[in-house]
N, C-alpha and C. Protein backbone atom coordinates (compact mmCIF):
# COMPACT_ATOMS: atom_id res chain seq x y z
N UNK A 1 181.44 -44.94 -130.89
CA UNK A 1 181.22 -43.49 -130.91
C UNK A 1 180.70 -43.07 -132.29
N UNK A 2 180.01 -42.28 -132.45
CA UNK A 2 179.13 -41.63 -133.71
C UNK A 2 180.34 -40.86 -134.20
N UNK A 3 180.24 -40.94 -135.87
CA UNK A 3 181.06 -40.19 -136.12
C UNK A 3 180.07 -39.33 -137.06
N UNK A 4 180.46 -38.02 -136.85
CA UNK A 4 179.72 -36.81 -137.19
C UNK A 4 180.45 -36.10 -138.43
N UNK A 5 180.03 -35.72 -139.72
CA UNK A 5 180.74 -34.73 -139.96
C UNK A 5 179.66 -33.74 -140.00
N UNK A 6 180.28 -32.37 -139.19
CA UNK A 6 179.65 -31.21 -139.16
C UNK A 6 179.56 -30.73 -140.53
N UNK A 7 178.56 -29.90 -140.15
CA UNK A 7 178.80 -28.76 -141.97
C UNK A 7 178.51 -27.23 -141.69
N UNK A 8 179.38 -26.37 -141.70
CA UNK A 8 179.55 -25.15 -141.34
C UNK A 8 178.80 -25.00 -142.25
N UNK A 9 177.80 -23.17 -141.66
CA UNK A 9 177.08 -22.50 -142.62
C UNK A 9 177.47 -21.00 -142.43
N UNK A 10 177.65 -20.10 -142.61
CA UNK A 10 178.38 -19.10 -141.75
C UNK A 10 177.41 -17.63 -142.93
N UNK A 11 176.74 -16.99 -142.01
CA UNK A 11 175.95 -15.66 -142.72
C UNK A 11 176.89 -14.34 -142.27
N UNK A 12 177.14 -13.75 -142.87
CA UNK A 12 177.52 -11.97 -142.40
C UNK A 12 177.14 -11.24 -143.16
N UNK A 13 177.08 -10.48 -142.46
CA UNK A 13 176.44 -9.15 -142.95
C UNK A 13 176.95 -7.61 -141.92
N UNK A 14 177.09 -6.54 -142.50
CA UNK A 14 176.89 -5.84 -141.20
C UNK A 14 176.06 -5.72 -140.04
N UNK A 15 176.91 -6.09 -139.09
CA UNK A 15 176.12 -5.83 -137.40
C UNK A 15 175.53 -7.39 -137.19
N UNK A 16 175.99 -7.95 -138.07
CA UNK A 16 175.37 -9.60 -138.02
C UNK A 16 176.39 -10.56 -138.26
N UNK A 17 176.44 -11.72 -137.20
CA UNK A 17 177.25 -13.03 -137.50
C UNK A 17 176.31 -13.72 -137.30
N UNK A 18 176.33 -14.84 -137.94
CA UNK A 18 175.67 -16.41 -137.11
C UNK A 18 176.54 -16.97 -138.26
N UNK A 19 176.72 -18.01 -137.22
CA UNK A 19 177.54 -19.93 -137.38
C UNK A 19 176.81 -20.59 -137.05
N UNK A 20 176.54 -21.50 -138.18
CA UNK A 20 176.01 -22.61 -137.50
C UNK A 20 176.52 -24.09 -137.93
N UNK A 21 176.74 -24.83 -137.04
CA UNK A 21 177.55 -26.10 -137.35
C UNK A 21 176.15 -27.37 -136.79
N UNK A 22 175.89 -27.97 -138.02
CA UNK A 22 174.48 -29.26 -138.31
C UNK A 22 175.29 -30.12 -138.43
N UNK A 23 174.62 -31.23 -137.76
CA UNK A 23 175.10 -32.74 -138.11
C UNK A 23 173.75 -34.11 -137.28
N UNK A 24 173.92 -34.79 -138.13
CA UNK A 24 172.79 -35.74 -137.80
C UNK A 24 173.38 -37.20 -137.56
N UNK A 25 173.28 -37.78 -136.38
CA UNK A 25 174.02 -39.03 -135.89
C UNK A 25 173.47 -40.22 -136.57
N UNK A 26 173.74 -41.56 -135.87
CA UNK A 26 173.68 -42.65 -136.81
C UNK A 26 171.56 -43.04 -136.47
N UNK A 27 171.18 -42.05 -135.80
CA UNK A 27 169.42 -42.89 -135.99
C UNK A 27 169.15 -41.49 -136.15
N UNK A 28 169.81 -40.50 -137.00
CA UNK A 28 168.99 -39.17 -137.56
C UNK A 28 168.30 -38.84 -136.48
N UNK A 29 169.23 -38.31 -135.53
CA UNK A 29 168.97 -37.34 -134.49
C UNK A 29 169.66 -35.64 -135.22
N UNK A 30 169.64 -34.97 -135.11
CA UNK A 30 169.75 -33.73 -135.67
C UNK A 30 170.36 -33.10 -134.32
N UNK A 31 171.85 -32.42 -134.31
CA UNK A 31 172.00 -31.51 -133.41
C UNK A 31 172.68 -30.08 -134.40
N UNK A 32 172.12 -29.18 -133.51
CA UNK A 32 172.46 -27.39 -134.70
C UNK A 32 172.69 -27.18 -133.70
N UNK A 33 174.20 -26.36 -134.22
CA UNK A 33 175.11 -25.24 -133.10
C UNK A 33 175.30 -23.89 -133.56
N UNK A 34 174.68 -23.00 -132.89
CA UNK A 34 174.71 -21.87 -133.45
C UNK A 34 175.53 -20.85 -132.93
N UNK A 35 176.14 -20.13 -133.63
CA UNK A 35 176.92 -18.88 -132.77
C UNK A 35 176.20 -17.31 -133.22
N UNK A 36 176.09 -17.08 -132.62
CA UNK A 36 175.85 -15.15 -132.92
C UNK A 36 176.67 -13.98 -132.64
N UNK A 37 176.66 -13.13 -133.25
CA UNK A 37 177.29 -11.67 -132.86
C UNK A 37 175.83 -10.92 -132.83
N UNK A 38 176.47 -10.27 -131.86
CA UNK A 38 175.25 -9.12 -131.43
C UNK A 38 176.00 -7.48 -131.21
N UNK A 39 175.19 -6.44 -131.30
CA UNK A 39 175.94 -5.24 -131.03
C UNK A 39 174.93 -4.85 -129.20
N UNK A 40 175.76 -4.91 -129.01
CA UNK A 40 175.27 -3.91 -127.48
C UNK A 40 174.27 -2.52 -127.82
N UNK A 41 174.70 -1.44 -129.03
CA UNK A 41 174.17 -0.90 -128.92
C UNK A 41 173.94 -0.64 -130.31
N UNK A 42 173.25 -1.22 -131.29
CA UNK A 42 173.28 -1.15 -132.54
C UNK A 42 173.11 -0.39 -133.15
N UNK A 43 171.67 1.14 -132.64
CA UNK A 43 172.01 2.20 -133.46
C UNK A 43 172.88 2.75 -133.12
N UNK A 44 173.66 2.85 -132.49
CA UNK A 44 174.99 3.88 -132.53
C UNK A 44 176.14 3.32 -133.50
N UNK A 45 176.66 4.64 -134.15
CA UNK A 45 178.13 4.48 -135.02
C UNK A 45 178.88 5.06 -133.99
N UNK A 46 180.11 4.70 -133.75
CA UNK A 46 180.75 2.85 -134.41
C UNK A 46 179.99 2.26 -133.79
N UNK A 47 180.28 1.50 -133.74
CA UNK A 47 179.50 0.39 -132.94
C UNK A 47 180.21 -0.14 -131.72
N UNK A 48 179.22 0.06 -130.81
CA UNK A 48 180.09 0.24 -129.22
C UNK A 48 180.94 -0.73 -128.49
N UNK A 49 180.46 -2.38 -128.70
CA UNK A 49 181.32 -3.56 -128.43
C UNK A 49 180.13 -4.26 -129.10
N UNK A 50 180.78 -5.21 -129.30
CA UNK A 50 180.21 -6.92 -130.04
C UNK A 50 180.29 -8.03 -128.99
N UNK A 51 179.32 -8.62 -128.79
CA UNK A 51 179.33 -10.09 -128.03
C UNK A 51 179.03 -11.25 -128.61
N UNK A 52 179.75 -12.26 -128.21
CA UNK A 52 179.78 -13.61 -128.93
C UNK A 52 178.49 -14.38 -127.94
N UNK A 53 177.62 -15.13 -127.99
CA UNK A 53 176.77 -15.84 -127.79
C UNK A 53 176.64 -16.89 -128.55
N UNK A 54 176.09 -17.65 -127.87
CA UNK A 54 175.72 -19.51 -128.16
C UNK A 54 174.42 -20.19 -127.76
N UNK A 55 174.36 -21.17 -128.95
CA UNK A 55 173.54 -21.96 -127.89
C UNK A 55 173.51 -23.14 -129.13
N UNK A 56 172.73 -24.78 -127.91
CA UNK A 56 172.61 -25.55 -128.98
C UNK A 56 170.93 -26.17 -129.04
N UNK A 57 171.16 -26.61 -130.32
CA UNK A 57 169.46 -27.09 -130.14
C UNK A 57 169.73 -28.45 -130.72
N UNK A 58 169.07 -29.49 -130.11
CA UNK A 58 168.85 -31.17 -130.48
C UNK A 58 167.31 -31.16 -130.79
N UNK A 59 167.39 -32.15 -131.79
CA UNK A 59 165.81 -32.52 -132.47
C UNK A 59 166.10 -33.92 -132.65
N UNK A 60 164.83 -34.65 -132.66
CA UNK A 60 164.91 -36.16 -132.98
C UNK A 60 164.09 -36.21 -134.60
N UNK A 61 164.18 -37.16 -135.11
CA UNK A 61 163.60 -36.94 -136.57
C UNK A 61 162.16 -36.87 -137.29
N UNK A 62 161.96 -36.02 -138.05
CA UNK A 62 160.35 -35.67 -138.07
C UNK A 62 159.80 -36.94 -137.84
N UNK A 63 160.05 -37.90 -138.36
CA UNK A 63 159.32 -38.95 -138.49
C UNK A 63 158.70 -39.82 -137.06
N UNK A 64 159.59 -39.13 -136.02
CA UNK A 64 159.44 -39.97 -134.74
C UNK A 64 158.46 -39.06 -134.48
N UNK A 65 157.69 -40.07 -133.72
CA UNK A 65 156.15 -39.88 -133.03
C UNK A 65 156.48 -38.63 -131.29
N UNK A 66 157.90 -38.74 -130.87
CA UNK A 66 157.95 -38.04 -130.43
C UNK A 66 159.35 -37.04 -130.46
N UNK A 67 158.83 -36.52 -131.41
CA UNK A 67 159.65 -35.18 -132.07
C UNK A 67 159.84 -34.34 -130.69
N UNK A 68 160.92 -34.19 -130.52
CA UNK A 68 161.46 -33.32 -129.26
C UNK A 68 162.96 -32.51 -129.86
N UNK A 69 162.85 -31.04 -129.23
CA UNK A 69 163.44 -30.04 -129.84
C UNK A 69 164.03 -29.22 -128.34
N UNK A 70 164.78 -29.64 -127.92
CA UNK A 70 165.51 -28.48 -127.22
C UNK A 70 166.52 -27.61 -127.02
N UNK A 71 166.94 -26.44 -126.05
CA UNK A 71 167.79 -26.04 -126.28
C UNK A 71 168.68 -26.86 -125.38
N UNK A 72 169.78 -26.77 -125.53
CA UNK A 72 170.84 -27.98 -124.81
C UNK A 72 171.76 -26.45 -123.72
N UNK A 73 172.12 -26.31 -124.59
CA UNK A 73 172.99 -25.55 -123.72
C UNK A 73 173.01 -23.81 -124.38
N UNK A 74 173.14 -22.86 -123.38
CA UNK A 74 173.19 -21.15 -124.17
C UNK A 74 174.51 -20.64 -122.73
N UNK A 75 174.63 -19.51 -123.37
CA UNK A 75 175.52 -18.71 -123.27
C UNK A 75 176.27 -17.71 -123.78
N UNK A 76 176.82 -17.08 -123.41
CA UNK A 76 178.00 -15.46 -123.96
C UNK A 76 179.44 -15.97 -123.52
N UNK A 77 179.84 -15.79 -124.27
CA UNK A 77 181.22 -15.93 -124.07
C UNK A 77 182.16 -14.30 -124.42
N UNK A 78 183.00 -13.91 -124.55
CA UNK A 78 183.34 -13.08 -124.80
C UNK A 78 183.48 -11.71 -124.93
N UNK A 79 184.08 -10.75 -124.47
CA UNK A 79 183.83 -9.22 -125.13
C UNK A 79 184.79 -9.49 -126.64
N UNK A 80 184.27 -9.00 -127.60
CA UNK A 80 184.84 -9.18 -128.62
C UNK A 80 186.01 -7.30 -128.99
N UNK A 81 185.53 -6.52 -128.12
CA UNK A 81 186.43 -5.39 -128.60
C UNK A 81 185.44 -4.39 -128.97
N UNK A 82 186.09 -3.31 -129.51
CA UNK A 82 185.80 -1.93 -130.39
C UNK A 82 185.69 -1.76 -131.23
N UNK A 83 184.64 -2.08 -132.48
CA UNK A 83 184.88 -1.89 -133.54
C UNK A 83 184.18 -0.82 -134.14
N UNK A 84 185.42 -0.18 -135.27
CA UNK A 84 185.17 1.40 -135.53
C UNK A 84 184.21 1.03 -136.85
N UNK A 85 183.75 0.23 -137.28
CA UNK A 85 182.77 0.37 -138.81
C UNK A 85 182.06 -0.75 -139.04
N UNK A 86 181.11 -1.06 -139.64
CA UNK A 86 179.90 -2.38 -139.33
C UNK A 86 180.36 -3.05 -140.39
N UNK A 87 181.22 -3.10 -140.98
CA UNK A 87 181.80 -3.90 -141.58
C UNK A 87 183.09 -4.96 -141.25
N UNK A 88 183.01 -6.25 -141.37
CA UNK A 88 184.09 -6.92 -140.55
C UNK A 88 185.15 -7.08 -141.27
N UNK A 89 186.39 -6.98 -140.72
CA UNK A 89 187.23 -7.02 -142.06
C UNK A 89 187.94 -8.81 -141.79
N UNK A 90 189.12 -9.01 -142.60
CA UNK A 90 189.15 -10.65 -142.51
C UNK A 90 190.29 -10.60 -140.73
N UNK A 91 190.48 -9.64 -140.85
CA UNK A 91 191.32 -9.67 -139.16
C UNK A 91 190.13 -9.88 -138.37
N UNK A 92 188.81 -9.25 -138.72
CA UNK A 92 187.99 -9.15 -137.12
C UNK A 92 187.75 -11.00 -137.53
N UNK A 93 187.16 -10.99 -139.09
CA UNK A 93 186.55 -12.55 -139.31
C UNK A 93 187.30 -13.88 -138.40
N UNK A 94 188.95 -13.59 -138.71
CA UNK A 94 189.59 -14.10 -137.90
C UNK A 94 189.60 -14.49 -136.92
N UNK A 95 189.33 -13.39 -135.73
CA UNK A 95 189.20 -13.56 -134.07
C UNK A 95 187.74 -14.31 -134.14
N UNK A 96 186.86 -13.81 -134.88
CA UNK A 96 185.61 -14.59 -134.40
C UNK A 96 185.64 -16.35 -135.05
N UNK A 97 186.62 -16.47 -136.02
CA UNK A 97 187.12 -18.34 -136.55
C UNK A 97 187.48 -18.97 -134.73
N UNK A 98 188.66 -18.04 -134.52
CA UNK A 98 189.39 -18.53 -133.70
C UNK A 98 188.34 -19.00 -132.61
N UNK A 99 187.25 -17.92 -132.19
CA UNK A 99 186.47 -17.91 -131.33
C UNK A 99 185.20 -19.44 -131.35
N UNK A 100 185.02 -19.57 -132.47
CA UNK A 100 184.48 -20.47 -133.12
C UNK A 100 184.78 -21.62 -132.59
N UNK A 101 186.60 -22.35 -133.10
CA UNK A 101 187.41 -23.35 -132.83
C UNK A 101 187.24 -23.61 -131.44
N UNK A 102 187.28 -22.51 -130.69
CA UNK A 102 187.26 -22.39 -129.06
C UNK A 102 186.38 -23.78 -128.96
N UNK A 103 184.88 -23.01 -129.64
CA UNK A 103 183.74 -23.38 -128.98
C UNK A 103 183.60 -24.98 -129.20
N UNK A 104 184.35 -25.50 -130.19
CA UNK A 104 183.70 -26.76 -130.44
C UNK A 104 184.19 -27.96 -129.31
N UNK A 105 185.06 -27.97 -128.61
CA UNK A 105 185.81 -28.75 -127.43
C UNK A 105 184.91 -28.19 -126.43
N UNK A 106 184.25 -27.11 -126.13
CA UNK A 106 183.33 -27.14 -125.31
C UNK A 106 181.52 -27.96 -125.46
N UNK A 107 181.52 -27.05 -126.82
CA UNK A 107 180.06 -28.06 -127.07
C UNK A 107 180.03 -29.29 -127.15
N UNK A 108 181.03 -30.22 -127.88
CA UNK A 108 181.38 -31.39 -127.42
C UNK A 108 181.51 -32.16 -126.18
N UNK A 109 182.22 -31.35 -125.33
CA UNK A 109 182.00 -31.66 -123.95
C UNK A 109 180.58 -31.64 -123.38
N UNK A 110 180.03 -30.57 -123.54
CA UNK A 110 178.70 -30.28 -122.68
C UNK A 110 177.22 -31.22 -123.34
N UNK A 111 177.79 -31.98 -125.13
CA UNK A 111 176.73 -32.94 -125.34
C UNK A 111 176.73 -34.02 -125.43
N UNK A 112 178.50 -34.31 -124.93
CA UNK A 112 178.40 -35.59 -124.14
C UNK A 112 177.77 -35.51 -123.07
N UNK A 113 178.38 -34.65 -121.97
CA UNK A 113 177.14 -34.62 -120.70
C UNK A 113 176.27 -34.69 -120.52
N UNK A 114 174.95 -34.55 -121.67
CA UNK A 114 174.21 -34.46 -122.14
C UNK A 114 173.19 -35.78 -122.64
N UNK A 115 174.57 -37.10 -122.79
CA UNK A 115 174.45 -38.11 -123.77
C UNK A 115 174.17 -37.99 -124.85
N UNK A 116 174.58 -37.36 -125.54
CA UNK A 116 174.83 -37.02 -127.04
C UNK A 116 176.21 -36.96 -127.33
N UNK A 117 176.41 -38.21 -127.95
CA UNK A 117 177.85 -38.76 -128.21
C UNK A 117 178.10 -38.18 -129.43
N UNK A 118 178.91 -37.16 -130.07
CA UNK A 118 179.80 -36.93 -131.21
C UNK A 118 180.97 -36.56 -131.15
N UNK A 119 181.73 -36.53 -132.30
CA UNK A 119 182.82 -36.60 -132.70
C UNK A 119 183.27 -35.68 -133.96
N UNK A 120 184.26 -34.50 -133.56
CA UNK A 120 183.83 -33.69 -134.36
C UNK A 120 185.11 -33.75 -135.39
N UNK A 121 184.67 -34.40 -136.55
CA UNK A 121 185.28 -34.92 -137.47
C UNK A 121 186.20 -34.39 -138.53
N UNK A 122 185.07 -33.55 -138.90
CA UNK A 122 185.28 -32.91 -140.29
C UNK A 122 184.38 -31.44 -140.33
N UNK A 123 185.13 -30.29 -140.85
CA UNK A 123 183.83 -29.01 -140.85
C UNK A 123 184.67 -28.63 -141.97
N UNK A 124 183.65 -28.32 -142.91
CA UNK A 124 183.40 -27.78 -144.12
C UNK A 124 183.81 -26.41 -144.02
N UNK A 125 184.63 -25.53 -144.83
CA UNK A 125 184.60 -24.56 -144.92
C UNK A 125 183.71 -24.10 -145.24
N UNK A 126 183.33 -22.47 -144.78
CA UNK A 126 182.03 -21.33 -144.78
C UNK A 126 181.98 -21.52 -146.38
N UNK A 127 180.64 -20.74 -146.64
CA UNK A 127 180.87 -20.96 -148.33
C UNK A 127 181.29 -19.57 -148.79
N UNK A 128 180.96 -18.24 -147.92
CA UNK A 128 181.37 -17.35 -148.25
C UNK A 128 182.92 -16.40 -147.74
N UNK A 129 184.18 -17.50 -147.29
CA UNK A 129 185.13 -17.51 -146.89
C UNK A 129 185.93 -17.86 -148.33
């Protein structure tokens, strides 16, 4: 079995999440897992509900003659709630970690199915956590 260590990258901002968890197996195959927050209705204050979304993308390495890039798997998961200000505080950051942890026993699952064997080893804390 490949052993992977992921490396969390984690952006916020108001009205914005993305996660993304990179790791490259033992013949530098490249798989990126990304998570997003989105607002349902973004110009409006507060902001009306937040949704969690996914998806993954596999690449083989520039160098191979046939460089192939797809998406593996997408989806929404979640209503994330009500939130009264576009700013996240470390309680909301929280639910969306937790939400995170969820995801990785699933993406794991779905890239073995996939035949994309990893093992999710090790993840780096965010740098701005």
């Amino acid at each position: 079995m490949s052993r992977i260590h992921w490396r969390k990258v984690v952006k916020l901002a108001a009205k914005e999440f993305a996660c993304f968890l990179m790791a490259t197996d033992e013949i530098k195959r490249t798989i990126t897992l990304e998570a997003m927050l989105g607002c349902r209705n973004p110009e409006e204050e507060p902001i009306d509900r937040v949704y969690f979304g996914w998806h993954a993308v596999y690449s083989m390495p520039e160098e191979d003659e046939n460089l192939v890039q797809n998406e593996l798997l997408s989806g929404s998961c979640c209503k994330l709630g009500q939130w009264k200000n576009n700013d996240l505080s470390k309680e909301e950051i929280g639910i969306i970690n937790e939400h995170m942890a969820e995801l990785l026993t699933d993406w794991q699952n779905k890239l073995e199915d996939a035949g994309i064997v990893c093992e999710f080893e090790a993840i780096a804390p965010a740098a701005n956590e």
